[in-house]
Protein backbone atom coordinates (compact mmCIF):
# COMPACT_ATOMS: atom_id res chain seq x y z
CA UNK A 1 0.00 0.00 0.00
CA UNK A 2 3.15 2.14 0.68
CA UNK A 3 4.50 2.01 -2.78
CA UNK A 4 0.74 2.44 -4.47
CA UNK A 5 -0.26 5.43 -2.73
CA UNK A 6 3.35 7.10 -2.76
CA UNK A 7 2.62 6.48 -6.52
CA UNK A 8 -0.82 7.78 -6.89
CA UNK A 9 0.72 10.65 -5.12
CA UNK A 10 3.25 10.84 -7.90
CA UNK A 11 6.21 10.77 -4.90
CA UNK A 12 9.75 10.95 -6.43
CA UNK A 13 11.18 8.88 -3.86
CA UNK A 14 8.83 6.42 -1.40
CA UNK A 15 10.86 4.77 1.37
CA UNK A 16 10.60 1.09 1.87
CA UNK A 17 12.33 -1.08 4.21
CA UNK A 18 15.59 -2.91 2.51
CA UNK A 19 14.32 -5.60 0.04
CA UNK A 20 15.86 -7.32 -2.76
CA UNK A 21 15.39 -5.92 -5.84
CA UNK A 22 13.98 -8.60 -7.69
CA UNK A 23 11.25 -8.84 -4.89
CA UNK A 24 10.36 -5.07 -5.12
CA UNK A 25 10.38 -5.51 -8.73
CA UNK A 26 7.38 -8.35 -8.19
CA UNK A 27 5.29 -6.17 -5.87
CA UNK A 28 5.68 -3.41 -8.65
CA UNK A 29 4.77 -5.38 -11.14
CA UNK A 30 1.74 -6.89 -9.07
CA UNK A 31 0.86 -3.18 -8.40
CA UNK A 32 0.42 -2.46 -12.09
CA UNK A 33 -1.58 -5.15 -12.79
CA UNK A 34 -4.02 -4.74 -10.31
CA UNK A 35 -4.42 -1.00 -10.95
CA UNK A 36 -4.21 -0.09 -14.23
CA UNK A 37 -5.61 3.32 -14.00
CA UNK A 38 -1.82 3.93 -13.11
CA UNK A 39 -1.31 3.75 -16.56
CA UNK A 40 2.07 6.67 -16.10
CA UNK A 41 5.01 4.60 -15.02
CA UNK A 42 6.09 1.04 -16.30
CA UNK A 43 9.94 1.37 -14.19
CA UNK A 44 11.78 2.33 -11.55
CA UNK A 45 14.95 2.64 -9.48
CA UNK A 46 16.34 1.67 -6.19
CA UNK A 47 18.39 3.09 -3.58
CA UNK A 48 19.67 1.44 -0.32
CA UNK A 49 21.06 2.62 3.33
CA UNK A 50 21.81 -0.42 4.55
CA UNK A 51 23.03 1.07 7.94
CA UNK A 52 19.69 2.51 7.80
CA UNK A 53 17.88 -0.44 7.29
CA UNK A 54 15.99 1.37 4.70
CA UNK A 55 16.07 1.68 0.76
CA UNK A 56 13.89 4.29 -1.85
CA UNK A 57 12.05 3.42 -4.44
CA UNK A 58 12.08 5.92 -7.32
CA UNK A 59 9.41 5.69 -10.06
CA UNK A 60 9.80 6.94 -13.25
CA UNK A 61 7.06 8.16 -14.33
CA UNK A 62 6.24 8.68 -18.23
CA UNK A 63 4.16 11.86 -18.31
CA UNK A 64 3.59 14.80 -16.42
CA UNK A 65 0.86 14.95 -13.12
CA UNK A 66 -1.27 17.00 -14.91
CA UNK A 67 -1.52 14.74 -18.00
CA UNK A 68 -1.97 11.63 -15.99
CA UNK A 69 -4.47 12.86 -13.70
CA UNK A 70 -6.76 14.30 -16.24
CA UNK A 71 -6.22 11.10 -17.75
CA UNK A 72 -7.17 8.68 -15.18
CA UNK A 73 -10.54 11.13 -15.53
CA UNK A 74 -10.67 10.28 -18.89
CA UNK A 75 -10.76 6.47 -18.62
CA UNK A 76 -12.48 6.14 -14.95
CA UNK A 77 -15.62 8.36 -17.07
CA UNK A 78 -15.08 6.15 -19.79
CA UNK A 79 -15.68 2.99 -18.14
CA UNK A 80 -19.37 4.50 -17.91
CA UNK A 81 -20.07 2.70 -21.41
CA UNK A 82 -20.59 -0.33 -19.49
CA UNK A 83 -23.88 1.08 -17.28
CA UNK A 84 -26.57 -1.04 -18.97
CA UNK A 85 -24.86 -4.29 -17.89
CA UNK A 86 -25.35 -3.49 -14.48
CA UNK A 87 -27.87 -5.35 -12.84
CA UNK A 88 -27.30 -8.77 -14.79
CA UNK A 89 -25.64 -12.05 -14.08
CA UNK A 90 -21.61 -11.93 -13.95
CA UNK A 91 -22.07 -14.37 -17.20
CA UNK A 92 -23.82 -11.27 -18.60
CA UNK A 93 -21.48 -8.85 -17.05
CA UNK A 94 -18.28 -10.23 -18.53
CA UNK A 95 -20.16 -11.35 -22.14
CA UNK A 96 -20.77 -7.28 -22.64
CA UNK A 97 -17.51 -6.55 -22.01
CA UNK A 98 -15.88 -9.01 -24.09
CA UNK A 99 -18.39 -8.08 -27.05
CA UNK A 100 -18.29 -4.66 -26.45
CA UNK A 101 -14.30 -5.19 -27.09
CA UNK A 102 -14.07 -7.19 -30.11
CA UNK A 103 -16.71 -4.36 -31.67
CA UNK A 104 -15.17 -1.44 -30.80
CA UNK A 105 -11.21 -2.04 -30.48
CA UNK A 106 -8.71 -3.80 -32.56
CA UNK A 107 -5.07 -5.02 -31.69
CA UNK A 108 -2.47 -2.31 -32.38
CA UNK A 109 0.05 -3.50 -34.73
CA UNK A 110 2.35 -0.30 -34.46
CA UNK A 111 2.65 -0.87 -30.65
CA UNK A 112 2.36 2.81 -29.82
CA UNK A 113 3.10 4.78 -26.84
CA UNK A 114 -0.21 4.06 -25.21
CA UNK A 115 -0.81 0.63 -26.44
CA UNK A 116 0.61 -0.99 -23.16
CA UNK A 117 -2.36 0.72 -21.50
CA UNK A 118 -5.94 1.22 -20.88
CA UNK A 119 -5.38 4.88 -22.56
CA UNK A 120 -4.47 2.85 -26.19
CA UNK A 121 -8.14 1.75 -26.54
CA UNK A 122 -10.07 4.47 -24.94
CA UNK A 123 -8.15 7.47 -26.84
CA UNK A 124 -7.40 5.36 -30.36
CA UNK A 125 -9.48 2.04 -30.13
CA UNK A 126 -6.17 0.00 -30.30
CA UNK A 127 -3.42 -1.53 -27.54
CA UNK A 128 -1.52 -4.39 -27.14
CA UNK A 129 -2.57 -7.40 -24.77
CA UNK A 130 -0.95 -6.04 -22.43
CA UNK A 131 -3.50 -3.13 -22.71
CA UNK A 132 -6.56 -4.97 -23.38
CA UNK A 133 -6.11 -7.02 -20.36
CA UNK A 134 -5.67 -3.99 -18.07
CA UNK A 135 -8.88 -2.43 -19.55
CA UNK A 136 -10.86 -5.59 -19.28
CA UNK A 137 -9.71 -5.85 -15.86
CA UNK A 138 -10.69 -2.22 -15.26
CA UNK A 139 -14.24 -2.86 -17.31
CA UNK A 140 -14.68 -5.69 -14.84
CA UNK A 141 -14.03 -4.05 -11.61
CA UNK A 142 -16.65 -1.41 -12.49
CA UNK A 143 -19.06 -4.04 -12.74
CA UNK A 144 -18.06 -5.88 -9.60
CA UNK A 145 -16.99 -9.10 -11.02
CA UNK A 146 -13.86 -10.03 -9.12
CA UNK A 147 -10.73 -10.93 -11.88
CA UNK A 148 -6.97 -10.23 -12.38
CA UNK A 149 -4.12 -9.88 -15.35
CA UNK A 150 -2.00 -12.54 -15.23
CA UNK A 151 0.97 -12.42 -17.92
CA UNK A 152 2.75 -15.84 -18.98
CA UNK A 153 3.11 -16.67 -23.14
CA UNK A 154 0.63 -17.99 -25.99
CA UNK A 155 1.07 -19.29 -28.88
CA UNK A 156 -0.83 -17.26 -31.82
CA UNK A 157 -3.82 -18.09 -32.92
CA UNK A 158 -3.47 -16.96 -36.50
CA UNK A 159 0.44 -17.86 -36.52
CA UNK A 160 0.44 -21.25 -34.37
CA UNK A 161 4.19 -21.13 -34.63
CA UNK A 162 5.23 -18.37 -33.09
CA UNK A 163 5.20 -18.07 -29.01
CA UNK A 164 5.16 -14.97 -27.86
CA UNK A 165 5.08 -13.11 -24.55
CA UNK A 166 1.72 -12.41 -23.47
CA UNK A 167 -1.36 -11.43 -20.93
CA UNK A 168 -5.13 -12.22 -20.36
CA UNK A 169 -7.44 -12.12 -17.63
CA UNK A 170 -8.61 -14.78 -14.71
CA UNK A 171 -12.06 -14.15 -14.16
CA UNK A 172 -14.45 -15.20 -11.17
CA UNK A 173 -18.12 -16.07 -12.48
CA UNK A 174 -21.00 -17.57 -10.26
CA UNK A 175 -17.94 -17.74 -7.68
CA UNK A 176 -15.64 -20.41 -10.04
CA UNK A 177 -12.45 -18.81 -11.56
CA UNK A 178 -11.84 -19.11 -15.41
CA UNK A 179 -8.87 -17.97 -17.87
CA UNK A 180 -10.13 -15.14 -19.89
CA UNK A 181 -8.58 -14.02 -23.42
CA UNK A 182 -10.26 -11.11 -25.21
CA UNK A 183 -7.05 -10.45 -27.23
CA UNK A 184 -6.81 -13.81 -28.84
CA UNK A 185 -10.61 -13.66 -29.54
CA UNK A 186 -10.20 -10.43 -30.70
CA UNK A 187 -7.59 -11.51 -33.60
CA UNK A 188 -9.75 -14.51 -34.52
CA UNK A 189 -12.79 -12.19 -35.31
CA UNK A 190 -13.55 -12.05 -39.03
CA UNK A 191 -17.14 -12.15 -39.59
CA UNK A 192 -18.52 -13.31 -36.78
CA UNK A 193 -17.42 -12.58 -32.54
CA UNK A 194 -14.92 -15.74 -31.23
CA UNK A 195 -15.29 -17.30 -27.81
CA UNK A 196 -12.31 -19.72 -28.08
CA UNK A 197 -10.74 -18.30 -24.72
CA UNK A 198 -13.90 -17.46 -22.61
CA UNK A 199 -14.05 -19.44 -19.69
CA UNK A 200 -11.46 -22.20 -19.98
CA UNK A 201 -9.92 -24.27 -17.30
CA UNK A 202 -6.32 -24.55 -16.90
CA UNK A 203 -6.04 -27.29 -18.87
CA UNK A 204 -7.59 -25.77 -21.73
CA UNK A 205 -5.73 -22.91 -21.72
CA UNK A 206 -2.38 -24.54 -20.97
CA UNK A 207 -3.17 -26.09 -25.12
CA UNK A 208 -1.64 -22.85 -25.82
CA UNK A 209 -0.66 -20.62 -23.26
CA UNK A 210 2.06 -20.87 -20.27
CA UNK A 211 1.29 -18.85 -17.11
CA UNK A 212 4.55 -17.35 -15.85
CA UNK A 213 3.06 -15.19 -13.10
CA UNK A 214 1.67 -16.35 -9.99
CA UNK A 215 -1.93 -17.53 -10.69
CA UNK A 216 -4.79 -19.03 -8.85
CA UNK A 217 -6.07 -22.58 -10.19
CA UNK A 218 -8.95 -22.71 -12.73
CA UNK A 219 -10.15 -26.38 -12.58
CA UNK A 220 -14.25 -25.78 -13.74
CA UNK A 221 -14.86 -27.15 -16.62
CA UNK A 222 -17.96 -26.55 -18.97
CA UNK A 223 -18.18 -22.84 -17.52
CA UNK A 224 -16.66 -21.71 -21.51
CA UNK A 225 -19.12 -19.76 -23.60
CA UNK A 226 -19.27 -23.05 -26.69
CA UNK A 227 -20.69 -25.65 -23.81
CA UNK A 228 -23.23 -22.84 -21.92
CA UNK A 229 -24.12 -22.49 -25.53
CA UNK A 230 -24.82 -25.75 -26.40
CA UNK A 231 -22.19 -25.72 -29.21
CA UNK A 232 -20.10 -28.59 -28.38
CA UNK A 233 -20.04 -31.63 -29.38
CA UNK A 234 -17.45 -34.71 -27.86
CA UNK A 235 -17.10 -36.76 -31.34
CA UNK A 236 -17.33 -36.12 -34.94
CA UNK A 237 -20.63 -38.10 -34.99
CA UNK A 238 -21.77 -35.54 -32.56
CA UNK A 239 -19.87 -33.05 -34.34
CA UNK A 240 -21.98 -34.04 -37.07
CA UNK A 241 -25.55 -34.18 -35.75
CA UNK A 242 -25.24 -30.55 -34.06
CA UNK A 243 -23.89 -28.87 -37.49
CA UNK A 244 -26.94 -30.75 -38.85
CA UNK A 245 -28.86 -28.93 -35.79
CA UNK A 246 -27.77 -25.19 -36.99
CA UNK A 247 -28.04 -25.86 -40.51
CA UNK A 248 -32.03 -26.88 -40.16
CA UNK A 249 -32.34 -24.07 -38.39
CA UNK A 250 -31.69 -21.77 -40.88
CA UNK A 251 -28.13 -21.13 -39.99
CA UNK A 252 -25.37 -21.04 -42.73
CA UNK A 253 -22.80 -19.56 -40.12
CA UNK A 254 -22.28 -20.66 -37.18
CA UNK A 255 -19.04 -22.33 -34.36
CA UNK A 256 -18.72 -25.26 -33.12
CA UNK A 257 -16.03 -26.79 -30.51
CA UNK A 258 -15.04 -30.74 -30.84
CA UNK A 259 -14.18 -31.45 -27.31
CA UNK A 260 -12.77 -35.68 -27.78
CA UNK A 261 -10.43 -35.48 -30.33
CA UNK A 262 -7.00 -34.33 -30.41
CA UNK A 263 -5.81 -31.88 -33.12
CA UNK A 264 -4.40 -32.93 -36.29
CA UNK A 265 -4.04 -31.72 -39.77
CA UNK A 266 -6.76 -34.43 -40.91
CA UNK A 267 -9.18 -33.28 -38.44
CA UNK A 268 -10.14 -30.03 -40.57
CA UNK A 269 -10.86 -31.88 -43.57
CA UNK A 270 -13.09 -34.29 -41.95
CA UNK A 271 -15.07 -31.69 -40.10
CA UNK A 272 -15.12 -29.79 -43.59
CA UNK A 273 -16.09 -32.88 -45.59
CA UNK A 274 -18.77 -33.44 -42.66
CA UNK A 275 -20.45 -30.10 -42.82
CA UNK A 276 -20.53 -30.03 -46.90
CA UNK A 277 -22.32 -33.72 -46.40
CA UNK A 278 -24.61 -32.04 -43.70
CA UNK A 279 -25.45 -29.68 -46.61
CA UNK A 280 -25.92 -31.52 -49.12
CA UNK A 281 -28.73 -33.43 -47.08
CA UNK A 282 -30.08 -30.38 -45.96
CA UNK A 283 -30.68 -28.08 -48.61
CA UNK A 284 -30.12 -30.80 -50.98
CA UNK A 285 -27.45 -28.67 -53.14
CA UNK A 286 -23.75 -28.08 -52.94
CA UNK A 287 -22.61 -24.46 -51.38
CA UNK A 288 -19.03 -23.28 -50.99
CA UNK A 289 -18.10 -23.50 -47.79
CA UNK A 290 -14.99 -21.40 -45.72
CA UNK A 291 -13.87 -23.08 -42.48
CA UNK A 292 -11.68 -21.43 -39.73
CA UNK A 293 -9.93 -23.81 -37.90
CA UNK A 294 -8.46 -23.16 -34.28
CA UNK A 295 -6.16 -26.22 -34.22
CA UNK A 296 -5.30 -25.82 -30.63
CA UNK A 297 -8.68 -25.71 -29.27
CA UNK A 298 -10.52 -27.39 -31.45
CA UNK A 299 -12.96 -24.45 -32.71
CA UNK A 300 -14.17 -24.36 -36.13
CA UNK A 301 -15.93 -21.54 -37.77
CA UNK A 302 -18.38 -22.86 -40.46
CA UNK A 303 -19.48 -20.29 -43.44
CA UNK A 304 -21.44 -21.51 -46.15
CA UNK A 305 -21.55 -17.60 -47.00
């Protein structure tokens, strides 16, 4: 509490008692993540007296008080947008603001200077995941639903060779904790919203992501949006009879998750050659069809345009 409020009060010096570095470093880093309204300093330095028994802890901060404080304004009466999903469920709660997200933001590809922060999105509609997991976080605590930014590293979506470092969200719904990614959802959007990382368990995540910060366990499974949605399915055979489902419903775009069966390059043609069967016996003629295919969790996005 020291070290946040001599920060809040933008302090040039806040006295500690002697720590290693490294450790200060973790409570600094823990104090970022869990405010991110102090969007203005990302470093510091240290000083020590050991004959004191005391050492300082310096912040650097990137912009000036004035700038940050009307600043912090600026997102706290942003977060307003999220007033009509007061009063639901947390389910509710945390579906607005990961909709509300993948609608109005996009991942910033130029990594600018506020794209590490809350301030990328709400002043240019673009950040980093380091920045949309801050302003999720913030989003979330308005509401009231309890969550936290851990940081660890994933491996892309759209490029499934390439690990890089990265940060999402552990959320607590209905009182059970869940891994929550709006970034990677985010870059799967095309033409319809992704909920590949909404709710999973540590297992699920851990298909694609390591956790490299301290984290609380997320064993509830079944909690992700595909299952409450009915859009799961443990076989192909399954598979098959619930893209039969959507399709005689009118549907010509829709996601499904295959929950038994591990990923492989064969897997996508069969659940292509499935759906274009499916079809066939529906509408009784052929159709073009364009399938995304999230290899490491099993999501497929069917378009028959």
């Amino acid at each position: 509490m020291t070290m946040l409020s001599g920060v809040r009060a933008f302090a040039e010096s806040i006295q500690l008692p002697v720590r290693p570095i490294n450790e200060v470093s973790m409570i600094f880093n823990h104090l970022l993540r869990d405010n991110p309204i102090v969007f203005y300093t990302s470093s510091f330095s240290l000083s020590t007296e050991m004959h004191r028994k005391r050492c300082y802890f310096n912040p650097e901060y990137k912009y000036s008080r004035q700038f940050s404080k009307e600043h912090m304004n600026v997102i706290s009466d942003y977060l307003r947008i999220f007033d009509p999903a007061k009063g639901k469920s947390d389910f509710e709660k945390e579906l607005y603001v990961h909709d509300y997200c993948l609608s109005n933001f996009r991942y910033d590809y130029t990594f600018s200077d506020y794209s590490y922060t809350p301030l990328g999105l709400v002043l240019n509609g673009t950040a980093v995941c380091e920045g949309i997991s801050k302003f999720v976080k913030l989003a979330l605590d308005y509401l009231g639903i309890r969550n936290l930014v851990v940081s660890g590293k994933a491996k892309n979506p759209v490029n499934d060779n390439k690990t890089e470092g990265h940060a999402w969200n552990i959320v607590r719904i209905d009182g059970k904790l869940y891994h929550l990614d709006v970034t990677f959802d985010m870059t799967l959007k095309n033409k319809m919203n992704r909920y590949d990382y909404f709710n999973l368990s540590d297992d699920d995540i851990k298909k694609d992501h390591i956790i490299t910060s301290e984290a609380p366990k997320c064993v509830t499974v079944g909690g992700d949006y595909y299952s409450r949605k009915a859009l799961t399915a443990p076989n192909p055979a399954d598979l098959a009879a619930l893209i039969e489902r959507n399709l005689k419903s009118g549907k010509t775009r829709f996601i499904v998750r295959l929950t038994g069966a591990s990923s492989s390059g064969k897997i996508a043609d069969r659940v292509m050659k499935i759906a274009m069967d499916k079809y066939m016996s529906v509408y009784r003629k052929s159709a073009s069809l364009e399938l995304g295919y999230n290899s490491s969790q099993m999501v497929f996005e069917i378009d028959f345009g």
